[in-house]
Protein backbone atom coordinates (compact mmCIF):
# COMPACT_ATOMS: atom_id res chain seq x y z
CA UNK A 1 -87.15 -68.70 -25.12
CA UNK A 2 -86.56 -65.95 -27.68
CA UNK A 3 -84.94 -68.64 -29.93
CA UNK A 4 -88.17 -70.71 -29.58
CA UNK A 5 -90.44 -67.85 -30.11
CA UNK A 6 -88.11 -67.28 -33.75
CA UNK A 7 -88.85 -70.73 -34.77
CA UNK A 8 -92.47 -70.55 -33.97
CA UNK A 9 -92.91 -67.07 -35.40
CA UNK A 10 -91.22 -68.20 -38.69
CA UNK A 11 -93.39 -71.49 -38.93
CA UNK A 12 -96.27 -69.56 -38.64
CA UNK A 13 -95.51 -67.31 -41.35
CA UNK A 14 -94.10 -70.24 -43.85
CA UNK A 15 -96.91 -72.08 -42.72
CA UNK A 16 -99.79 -69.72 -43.03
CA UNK A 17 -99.52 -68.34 -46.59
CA UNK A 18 -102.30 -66.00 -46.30
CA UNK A 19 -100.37 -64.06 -43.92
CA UNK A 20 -97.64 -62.52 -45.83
CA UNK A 21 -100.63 -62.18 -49.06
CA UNK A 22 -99.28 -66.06 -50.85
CA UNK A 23 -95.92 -63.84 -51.65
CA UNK A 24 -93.33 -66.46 -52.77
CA UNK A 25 -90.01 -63.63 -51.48
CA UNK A 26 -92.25 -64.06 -47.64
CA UNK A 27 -92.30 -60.45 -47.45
CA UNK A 28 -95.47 -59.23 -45.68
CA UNK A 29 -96.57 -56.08 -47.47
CA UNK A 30 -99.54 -53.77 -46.87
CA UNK A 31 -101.91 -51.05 -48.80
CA UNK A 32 -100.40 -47.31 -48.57
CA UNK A 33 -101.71 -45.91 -45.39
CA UNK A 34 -104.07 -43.08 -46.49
CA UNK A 35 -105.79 -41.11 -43.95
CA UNK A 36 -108.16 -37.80 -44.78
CA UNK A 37 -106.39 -37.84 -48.29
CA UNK A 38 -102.94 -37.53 -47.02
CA UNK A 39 -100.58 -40.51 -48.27
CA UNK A 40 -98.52 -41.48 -44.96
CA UNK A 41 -96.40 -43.22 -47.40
CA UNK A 42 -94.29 -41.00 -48.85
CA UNK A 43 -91.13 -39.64 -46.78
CA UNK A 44 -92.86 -36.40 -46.33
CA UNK A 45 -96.24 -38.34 -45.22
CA UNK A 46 -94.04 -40.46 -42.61
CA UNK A 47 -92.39 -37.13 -41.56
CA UNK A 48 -95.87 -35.81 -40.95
CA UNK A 49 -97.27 -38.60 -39.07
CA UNK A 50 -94.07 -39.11 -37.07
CA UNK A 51 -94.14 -34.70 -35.87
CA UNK A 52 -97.86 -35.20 -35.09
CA UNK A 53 -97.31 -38.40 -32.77
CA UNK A 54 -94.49 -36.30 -31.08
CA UNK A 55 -96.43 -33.37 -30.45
CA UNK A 56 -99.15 -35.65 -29.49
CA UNK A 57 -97.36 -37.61 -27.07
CA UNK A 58 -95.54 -33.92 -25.66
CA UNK A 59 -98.32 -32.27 -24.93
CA UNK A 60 -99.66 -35.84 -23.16
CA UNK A 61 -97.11 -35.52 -20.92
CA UNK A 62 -96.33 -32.14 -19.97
CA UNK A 63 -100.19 -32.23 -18.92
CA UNK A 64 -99.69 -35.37 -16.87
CA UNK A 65 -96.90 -33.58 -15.34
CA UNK A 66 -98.51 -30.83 -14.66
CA UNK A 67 -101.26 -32.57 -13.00
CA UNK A 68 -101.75 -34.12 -9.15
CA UNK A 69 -100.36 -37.33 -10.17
CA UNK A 70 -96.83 -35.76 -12.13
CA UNK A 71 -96.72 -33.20 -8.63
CA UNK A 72 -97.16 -36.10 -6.54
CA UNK A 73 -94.27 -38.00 -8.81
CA UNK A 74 -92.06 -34.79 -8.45
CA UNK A 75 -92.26 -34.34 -4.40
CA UNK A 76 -91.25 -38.47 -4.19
CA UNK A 77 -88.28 -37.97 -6.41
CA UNK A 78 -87.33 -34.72 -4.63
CA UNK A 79 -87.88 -36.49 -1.10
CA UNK A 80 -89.92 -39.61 -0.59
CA UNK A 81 -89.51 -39.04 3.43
CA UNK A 82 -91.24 -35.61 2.94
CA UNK A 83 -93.62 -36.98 0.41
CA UNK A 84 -95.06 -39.08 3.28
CA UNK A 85 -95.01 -37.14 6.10
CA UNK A 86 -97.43 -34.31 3.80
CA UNK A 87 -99.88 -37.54 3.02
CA UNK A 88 -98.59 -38.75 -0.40
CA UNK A 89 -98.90 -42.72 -0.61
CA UNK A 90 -95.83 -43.91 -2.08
CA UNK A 91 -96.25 -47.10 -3.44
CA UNK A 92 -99.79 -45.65 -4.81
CA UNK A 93 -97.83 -42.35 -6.10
């Protein structure tokens, strides 16, 4: 299936010129991404971006950790006997 899905993917794009902007190479490009006046485009932009997502998706999960549902996680992989018998569901957990 993943040879199929090529072949449709790459009719679709030689078929549908609008999608890669009527470029004769087939190469999809895009506007720089500017956001609040910063150009994400530049190596230093993409650096930016890429250290905010990070710290984004960090401090995401060191909350969710931190909260009933990353405790309840912890006690299951500890012990999932002892995880039940104190009232944690494990296949809702």
């Amino acid at each position: 299936s993943t040879l199929a899905a090529q072949f449709v993917v790459e009719w679709v794009l030689t078929r549908f010129s609008w999608f890669t902007n009527d470029n004769a190479s087939g190469v999809i490009t895009s506007p720089p991404l500017i956001i609040a006046g910063v150009n994400f485009s530049s190596p230093q932009g993409r650096y930016l971006l890429t250290l905010g997502l990070v710290v984004l998706l960090f401090w995401l999960a060191r909350n969710l950790l931190r909260g009933e549902l990353g405790r309840n996680w912890m006690a299951v992989r500890d012990m999932d006997t002892a995880a039940a018998v104190i009232g944690i569901r494990l296949f809702k957990a």
